[in-house]
Protein backbone atom coordinates (compact mmCIF):
# COMPACT_ATOMS: atom_id res chain seq x y z
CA UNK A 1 0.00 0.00 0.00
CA UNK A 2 3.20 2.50 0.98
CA UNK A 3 4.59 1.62 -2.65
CA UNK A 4 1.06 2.14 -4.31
CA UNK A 5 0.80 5.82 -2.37
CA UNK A 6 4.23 6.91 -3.53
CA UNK A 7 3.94 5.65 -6.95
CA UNK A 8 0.44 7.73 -6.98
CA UNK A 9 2.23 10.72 -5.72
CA UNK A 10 4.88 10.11 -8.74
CA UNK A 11 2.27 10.38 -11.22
CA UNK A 12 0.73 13.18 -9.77
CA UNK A 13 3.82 15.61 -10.18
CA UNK A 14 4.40 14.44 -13.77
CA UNK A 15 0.56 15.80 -14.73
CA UNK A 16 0.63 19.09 -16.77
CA UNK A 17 0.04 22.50 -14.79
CA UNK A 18 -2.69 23.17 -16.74
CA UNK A 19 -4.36 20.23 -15.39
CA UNK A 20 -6.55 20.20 -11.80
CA UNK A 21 -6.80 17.51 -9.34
CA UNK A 22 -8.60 17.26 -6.16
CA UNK A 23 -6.89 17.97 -2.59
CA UNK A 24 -9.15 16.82 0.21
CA UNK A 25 -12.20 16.85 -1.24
CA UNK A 26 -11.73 20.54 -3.31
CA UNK A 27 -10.32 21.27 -6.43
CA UNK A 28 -6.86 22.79 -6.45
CA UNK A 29 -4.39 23.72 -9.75
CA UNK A 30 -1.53 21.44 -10.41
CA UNK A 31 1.59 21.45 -7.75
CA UNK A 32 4.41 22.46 -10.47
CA UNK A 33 3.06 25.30 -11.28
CA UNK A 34 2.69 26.48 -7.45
CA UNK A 35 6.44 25.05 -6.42
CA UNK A 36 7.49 28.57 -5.63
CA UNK A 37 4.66 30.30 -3.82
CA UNK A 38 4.61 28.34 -0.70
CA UNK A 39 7.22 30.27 0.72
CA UNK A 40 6.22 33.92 -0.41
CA UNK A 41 2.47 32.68 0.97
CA UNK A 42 3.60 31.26 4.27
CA UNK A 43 0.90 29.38 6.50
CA UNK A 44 -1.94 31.68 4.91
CA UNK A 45 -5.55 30.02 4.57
CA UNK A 46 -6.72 30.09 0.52
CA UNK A 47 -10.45 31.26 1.40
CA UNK A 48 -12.80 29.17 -0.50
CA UNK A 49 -16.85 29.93 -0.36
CA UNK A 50 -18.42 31.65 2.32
CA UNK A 51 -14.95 30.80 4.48
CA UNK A 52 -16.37 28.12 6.53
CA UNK A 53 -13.80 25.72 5.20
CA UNK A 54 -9.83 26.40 3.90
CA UNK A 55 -7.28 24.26 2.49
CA UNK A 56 -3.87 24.43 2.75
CA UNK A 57 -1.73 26.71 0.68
CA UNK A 58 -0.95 24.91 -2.51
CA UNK A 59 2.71 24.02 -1.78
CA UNK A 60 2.03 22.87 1.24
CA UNK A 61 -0.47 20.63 -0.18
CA UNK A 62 1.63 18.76 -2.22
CA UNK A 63 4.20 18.54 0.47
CA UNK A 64 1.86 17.18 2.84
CA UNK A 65 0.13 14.97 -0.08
CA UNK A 66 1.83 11.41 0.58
CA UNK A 67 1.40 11.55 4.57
CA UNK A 68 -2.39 13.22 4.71
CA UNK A 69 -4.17 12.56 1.45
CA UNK A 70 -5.59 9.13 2.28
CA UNK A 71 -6.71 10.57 5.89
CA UNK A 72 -8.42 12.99 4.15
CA UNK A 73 -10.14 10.96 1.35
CA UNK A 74 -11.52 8.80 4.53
CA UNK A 75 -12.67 11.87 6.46
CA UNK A 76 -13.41 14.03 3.40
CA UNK A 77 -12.75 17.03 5.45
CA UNK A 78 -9.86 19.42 4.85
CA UNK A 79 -6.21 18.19 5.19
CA UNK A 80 -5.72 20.83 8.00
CA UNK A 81 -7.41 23.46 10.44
CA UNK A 82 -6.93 26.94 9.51
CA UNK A 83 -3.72 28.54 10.98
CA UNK A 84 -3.12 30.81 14.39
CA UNK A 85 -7.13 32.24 15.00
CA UNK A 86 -8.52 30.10 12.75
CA UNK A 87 -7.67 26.86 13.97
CA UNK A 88 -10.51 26.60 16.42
CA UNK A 89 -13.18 27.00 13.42
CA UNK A 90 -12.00 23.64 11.90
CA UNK A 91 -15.51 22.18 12.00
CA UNK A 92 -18.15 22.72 9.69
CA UNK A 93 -20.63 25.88 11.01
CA UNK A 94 -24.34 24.96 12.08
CA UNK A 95 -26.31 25.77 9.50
CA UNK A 96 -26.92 29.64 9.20
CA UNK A 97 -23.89 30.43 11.46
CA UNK A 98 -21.94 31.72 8.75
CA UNK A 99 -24.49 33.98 7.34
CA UNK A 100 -24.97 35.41 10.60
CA UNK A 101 -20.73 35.95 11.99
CA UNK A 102 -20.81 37.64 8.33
CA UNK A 103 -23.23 39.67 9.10
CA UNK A 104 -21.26 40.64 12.11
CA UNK A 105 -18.39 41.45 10.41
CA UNK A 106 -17.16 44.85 9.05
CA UNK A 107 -14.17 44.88 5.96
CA UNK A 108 -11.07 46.47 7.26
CA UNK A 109 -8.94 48.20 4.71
CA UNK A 110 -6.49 46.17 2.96
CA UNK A 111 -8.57 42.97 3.65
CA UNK A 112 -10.50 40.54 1.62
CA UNK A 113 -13.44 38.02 1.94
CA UNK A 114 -15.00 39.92 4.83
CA UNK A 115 -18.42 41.65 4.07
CA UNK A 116 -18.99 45.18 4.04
CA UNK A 117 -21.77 46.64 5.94
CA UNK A 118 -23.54 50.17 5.20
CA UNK A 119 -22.85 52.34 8.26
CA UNK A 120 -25.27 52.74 11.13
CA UNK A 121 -28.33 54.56 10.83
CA UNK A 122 -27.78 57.68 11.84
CA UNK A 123 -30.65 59.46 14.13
CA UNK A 124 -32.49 62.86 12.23
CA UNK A 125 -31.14 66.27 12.93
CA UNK A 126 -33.57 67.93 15.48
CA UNK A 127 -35.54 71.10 14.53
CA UNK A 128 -35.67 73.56 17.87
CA UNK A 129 -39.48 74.44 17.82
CA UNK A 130 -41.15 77.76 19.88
CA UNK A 131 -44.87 77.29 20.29
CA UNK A 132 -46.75 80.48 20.20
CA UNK A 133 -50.09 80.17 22.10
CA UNK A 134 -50.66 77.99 24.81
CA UNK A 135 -54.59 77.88 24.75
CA UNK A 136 -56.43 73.92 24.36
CA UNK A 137 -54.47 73.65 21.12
CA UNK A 138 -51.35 75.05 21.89
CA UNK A 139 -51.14 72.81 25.48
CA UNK A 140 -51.50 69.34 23.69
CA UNK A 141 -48.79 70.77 20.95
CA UNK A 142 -46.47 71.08 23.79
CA UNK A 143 -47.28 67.92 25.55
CA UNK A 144 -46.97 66.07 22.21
CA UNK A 145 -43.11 67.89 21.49
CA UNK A 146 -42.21 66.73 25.29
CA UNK A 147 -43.15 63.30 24.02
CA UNK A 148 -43.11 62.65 20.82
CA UNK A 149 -43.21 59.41 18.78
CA UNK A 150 -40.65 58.16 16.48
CA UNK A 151 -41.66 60.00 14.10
CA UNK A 152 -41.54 63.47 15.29
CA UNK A 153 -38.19 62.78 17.58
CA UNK A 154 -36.69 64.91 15.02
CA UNK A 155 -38.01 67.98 17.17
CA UNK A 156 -36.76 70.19 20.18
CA UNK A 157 -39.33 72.11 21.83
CA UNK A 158 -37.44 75.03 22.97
CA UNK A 159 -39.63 77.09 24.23
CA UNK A 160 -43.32 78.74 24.12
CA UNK A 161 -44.46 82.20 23.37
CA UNK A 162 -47.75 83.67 25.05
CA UNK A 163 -49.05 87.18 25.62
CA UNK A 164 -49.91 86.44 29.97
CA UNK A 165 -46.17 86.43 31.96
CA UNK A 166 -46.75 82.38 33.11
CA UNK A 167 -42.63 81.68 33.39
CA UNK A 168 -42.35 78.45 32.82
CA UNK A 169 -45.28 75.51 31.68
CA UNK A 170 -43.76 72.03 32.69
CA UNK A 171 -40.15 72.86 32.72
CA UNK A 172 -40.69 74.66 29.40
CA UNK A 173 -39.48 78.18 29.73
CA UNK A 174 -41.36 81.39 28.63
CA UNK A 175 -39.60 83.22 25.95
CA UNK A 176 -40.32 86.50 23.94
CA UNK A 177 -41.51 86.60 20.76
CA UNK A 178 -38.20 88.69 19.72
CA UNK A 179 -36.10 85.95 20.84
CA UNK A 180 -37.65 83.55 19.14
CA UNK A 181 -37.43 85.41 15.90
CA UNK A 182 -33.77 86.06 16.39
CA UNK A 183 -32.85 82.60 18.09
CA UNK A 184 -30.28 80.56 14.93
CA UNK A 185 -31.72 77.63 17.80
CA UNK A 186 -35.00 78.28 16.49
CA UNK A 187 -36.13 76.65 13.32
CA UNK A 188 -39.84 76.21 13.41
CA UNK A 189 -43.01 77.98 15.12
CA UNK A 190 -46.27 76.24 16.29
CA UNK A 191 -48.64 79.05 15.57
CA UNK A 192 -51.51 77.95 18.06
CA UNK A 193 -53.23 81.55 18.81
CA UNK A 194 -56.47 83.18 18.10
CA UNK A 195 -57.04 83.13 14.45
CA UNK A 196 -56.94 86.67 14.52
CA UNK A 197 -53.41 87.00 14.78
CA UNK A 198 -52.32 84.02 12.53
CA UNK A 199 -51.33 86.05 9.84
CA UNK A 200 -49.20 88.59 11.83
CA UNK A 201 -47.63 85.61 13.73
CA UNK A 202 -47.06 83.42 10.03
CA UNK A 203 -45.21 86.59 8.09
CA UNK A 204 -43.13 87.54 11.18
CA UNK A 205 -41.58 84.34 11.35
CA UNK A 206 -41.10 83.42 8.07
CA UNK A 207 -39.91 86.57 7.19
CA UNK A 208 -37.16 85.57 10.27
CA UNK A 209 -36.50 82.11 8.21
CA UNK A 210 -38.35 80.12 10.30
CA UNK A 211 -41.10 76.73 9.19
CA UNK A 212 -44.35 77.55 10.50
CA UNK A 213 -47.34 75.01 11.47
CA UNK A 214 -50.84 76.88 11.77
CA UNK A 215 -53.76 75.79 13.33
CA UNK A 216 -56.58 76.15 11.06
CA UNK A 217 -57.69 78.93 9.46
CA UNK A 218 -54.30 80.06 8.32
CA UNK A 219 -55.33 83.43 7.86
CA UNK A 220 -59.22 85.33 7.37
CA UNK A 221 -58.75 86.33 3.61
CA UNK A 222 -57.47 84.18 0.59
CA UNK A 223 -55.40 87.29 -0.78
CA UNK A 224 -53.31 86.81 3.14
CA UNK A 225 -52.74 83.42 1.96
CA UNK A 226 -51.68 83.80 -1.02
CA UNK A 227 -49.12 86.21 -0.13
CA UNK A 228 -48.03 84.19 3.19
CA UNK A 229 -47.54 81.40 0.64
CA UNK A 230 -45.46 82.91 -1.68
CA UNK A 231 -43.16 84.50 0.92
CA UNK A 232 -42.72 80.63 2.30
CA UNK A 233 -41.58 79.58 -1.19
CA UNK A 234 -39.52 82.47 -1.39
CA UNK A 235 -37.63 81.95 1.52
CA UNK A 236 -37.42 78.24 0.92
CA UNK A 237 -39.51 77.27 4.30
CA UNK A 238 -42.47 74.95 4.97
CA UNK A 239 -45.75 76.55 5.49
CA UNK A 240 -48.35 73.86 6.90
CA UNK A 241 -51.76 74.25 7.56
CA UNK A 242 -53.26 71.93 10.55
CA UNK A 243 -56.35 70.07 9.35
CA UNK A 244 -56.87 67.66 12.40
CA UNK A 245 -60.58 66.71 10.72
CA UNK A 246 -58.93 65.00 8.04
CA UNK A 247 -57.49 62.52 10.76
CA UNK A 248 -60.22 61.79 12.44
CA UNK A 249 -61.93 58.48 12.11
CA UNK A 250 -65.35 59.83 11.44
CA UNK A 251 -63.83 61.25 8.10
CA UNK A 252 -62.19 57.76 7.29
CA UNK A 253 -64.92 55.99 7.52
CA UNK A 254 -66.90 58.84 5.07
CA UNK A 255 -64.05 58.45 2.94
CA UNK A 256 -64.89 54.95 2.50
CA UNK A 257 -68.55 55.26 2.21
CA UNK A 258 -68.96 57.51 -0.28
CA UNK A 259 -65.89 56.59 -2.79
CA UNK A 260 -67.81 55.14 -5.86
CA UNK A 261 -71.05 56.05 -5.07
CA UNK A 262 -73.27 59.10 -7.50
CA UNK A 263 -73.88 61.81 -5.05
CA UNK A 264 -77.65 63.46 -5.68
CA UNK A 265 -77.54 65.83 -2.72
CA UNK A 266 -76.59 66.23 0.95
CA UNK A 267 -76.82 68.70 4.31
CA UNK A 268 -74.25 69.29 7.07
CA UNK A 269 -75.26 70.83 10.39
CA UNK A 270 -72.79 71.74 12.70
CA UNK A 271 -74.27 72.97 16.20
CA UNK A 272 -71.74 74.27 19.23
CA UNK A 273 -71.72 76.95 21.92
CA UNK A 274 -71.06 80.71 21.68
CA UNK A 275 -67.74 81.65 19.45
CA UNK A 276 -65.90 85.27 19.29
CA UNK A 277 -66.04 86.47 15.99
CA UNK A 278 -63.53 89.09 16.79
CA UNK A 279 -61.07 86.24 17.93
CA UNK A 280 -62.05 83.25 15.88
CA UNK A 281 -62.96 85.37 12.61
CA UNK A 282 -66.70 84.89 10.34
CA UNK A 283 -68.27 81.37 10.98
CA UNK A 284 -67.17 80.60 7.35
CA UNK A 285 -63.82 80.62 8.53
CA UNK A 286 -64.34 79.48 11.87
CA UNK A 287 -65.94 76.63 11.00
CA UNK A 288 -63.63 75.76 8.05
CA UNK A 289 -63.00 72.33 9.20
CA UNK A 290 -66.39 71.33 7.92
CA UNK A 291 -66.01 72.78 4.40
CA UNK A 292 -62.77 71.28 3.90
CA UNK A 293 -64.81 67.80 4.63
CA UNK A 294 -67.39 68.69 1.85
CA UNK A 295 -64.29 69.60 -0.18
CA UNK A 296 -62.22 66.20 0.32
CA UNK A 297 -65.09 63.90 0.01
CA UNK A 298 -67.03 65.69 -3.09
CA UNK A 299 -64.41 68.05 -5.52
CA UNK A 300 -64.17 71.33 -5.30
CA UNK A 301 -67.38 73.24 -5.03
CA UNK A 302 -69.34 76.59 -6.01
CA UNK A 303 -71.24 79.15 -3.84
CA UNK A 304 -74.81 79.16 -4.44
CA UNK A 305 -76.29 81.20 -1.97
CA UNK A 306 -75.40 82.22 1.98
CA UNK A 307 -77.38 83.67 5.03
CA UNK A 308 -76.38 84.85 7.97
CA UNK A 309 -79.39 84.99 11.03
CA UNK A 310 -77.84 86.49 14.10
CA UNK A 311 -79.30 87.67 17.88
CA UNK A 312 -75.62 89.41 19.69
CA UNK A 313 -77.37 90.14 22.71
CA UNK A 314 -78.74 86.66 22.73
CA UNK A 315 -75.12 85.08 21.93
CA UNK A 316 -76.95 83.49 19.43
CA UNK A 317 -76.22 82.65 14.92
CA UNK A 318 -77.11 80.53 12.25
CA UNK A 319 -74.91 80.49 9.34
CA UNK A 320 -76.63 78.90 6.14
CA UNK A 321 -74.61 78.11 2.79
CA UNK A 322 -76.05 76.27 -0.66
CA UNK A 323 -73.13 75.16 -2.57
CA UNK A 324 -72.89 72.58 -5.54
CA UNK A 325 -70.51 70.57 -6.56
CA UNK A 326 -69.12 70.21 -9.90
CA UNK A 327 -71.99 68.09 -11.43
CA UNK A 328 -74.53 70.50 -10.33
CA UNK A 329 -75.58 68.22 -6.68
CA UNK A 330 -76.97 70.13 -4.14
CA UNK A 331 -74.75 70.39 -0.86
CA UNK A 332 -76.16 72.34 2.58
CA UNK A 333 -73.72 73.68 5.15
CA UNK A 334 -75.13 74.98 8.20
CA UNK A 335 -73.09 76.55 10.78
CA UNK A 336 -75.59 77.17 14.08
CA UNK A 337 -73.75 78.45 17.63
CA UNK A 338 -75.44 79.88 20.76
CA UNK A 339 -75.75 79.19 24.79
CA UNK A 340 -77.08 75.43 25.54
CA UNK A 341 -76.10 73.96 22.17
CA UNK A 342 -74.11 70.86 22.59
CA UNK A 343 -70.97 70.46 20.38
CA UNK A 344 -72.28 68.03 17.59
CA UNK A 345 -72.36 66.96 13.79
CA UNK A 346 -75.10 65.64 11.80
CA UNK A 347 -75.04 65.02 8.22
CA UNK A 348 -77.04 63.33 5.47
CA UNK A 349 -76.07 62.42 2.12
CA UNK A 350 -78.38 60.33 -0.42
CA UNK A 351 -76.84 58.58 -3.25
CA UNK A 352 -78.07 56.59 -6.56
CA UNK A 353 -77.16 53.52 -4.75
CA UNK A 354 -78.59 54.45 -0.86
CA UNK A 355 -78.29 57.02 1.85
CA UNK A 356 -76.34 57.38 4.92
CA UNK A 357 -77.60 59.40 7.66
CA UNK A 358 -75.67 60.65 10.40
CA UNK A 359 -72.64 59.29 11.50
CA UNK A 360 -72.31 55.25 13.64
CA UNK A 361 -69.79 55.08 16.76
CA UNK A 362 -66.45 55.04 14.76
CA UNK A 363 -63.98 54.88 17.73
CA UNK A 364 -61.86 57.45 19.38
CA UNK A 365 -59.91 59.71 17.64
CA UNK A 366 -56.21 59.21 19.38
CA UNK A 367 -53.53 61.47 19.29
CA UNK A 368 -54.77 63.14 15.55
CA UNK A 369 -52.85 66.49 16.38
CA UNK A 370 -49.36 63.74 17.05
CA UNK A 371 -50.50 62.70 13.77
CA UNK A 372 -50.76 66.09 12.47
CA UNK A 373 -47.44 67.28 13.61
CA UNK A 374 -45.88 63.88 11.87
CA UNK A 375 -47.22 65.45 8.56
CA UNK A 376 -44.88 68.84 9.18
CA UNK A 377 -42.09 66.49 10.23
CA UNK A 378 -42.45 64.45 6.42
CA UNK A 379 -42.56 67.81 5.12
CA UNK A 380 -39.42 69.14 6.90
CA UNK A 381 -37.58 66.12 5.64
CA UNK A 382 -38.01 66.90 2.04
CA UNK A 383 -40.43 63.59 2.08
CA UNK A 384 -44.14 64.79 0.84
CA UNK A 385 -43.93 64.93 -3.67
CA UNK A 386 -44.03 68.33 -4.67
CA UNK A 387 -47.64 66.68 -6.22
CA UNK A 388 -48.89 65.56 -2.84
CA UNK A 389 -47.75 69.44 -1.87
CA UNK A 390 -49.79 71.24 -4.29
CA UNK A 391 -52.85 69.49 -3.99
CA UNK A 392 -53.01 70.40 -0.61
CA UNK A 393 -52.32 74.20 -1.29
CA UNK A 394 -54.95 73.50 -4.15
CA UNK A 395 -57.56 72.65 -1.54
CA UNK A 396 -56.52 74.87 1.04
CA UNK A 397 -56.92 78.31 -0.85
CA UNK A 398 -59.89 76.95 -2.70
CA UNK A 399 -61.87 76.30 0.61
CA UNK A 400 -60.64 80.16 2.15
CA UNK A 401 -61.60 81.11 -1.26
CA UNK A 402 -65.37 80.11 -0.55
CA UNK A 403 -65.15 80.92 2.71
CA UNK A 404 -64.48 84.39 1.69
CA UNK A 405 -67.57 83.77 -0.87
CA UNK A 406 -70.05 83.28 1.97
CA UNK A 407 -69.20 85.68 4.23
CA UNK A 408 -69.02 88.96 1.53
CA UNK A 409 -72.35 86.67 0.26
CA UNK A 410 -74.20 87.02 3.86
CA UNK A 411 -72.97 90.82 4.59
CA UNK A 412 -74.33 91.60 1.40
CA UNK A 413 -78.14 89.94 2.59
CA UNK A 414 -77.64 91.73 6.15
């Protein structure tokens, strides 16, 4: 058997370089042509694969040929471990081990066979925020920037602005409104005041470079919007306009109901207690939330007529507005406010295919102004399509527009 081995070996240096033969079980080129590079090589491991398993260098292979080769046909595992580190990884990997130690692995410079892996995710810049106002609105803004989600950790709240000397709101400090104009720490303002002073509050800060969210109405005339808009794009900032109702799950499940279906006409009444006009601005505007529902669920509309019955010693209107869409359906909108009246909404609509009257138990609406404030984060980010972004100034300035409409519309009547 010793004579057979040798004379095996002898025929095996004879073959052609050119020519491969196997070497425990892999394939490996011909020894004569790799006589010299054992030595330049030393004891280094030829990767093979995924680098679970090595094989000798090839010099060393055919050195080692006549003493290991028939151990190694028997065992049909490589002639030897893998050198210095190595040699404790002899044995094959469990399955999915080597995926997973690659995985682990970053490539160092100069090295081969190790994977490269992208570099860490790193966390989103964060945007200092002022909020100016700290009415109902303005206090869940604030709570919401003191805790945000994942989503919104992107902002700092640094401070809040408000016209009473309150100091400091849950470790938040007071700050002026001048030094949160001039502040490079301040990047964006939560405009949460009286809708009054919106546009005052909007041009001031972006005229100091700063984003601006707005509670709705932006502003009390479409021309003020138009302009505030403009100077936004000028100066290269985001102008967003809160529109909570569009988050709510009463106007999901709308949504869904009336997609498909041939409107023939519908009514929406909208009853609630006493509102400043002087604060709040004209119930068309005021109550904006609800025309920007008829808007989103039906096109764009048209002003067909408005009236405007009102008792100011009694606290007391009724705001009444016939619009049409753009198929010539009847829409009502009926704005009605005064002591006693409980905050509510009741709507019909009647299609070709059925009616839905009023709205069923839909669920809470949870955190829709956390939701809200996600939007301006998208939009801060550079990650809303300039489409999404002018379909939403589309709808915006069209429903001030008719806004604007119905109140000249019920002045003019009075």
């Amino acid at each position: 058997m010793r004579r057979d081995l040798f004379s095996l070996l002898g025929s095996l240096t004879k073959k052609s370089p050119s020519k491969l033969h196997a070497v425990g079980g892999r394939r490996t080129e011909g020894c004569d042509s790799h006589a010299g590079q054992d030595t330049a090589r030393g004891p280094a491991l030829h990767k093979s694969g995924a680098g679970a398993r090595g094989t000798l260098p090839l010099g060393s292979a055919c050195r080692e040929h006549g003493r290991g080769a028939a151990a190694a046909r028997r065992a049909q595992t490589p002639l030897h471990p893998a050198p210095g580190r190595a040699a404790n990884r002899s044995r094959a990997l469990p399955p999915g081990s080597a995926d997973r130690l690659r995985r682990r692995r970053r490539r160092r410079p100069g090295r081969s066979g190790e994977l490269e892996l992208s570099a860490p995710h790193q966390p989103e810049r964060k945007f200092g925020v002022v909020v100016v106002g700290v009415g109902r609105a303005g206090s869940v803004r604030m709570r919401n920037l003191q805790n945000p989600d994942s989503s919104s950790a992107c902002l700092n709240l640094i401070g809040f602005v408000s016209r009473r000397k309150l100091g400091s709101i849950a470790g938040v400090q007071q700050i002026s409104l001048e030094d949160a104009l001039s502040s490079p720490e301040v990047e964006a303002a939560f405009i949460c005041s009286e809708s009054s002073s919106h546009e005052d509050y909007i041009r001031q800060f972006l005229k100091a470079g700063k984003h601006v969210l707005v509670e709705y109405p932006m502003t009390l005339s479409l021309a003020a919007a138009q302009e505030l808009w403009e100077l936004a794009e000028q100066k290269g900032k985001v102008l967003h306009e809160e529109h909570i109702e569009l988050l709510m799950e009463e106007f999901a499940f709308l949504k869904n109901e009336v997609v498909g279906k041939e409107l023939l006409r519908g009514s929406l009444l909208f009853t609630a207690g006493p509102l400043e006009e002087e604060r709040f601005g004209f119930p068309a505007f005021s109550g904006i939330s609800r025309l920007t529902w008829l808007v989103s669920l039906f096109g764009e509309l048209s002003l067909v007529s408005a009236t405007l019955e009102e008792r100011r010693e009694d606290q007391y209107m009724k705001m009444t507005v016939h619009l049409e869409t753009e198929s010539k359906c009847p829409l009502s909108w009926i704005e009605e406010k005064g002591p006693g009246l409980k905050r509510n909404r009741y709507l019909s609509f009647h299609f070709k295919s059925g009616s839905l009257e009023n709205l069923p138990n839909v669920g809470a609406n949870k955190d829709i102004f956390l939701k809200d404030q996600s939007i301006f984060v998208q939009k801060l980010l550079g990650r809303v399509s300039g489409k999404e972004l002018a379909a939403e100034k589309k709808r915006i300035l069209h429903c001030l527009g008719l806004a604007e409409e119905i109140q000249k519309a019920c002045h003019q009547r009075q």
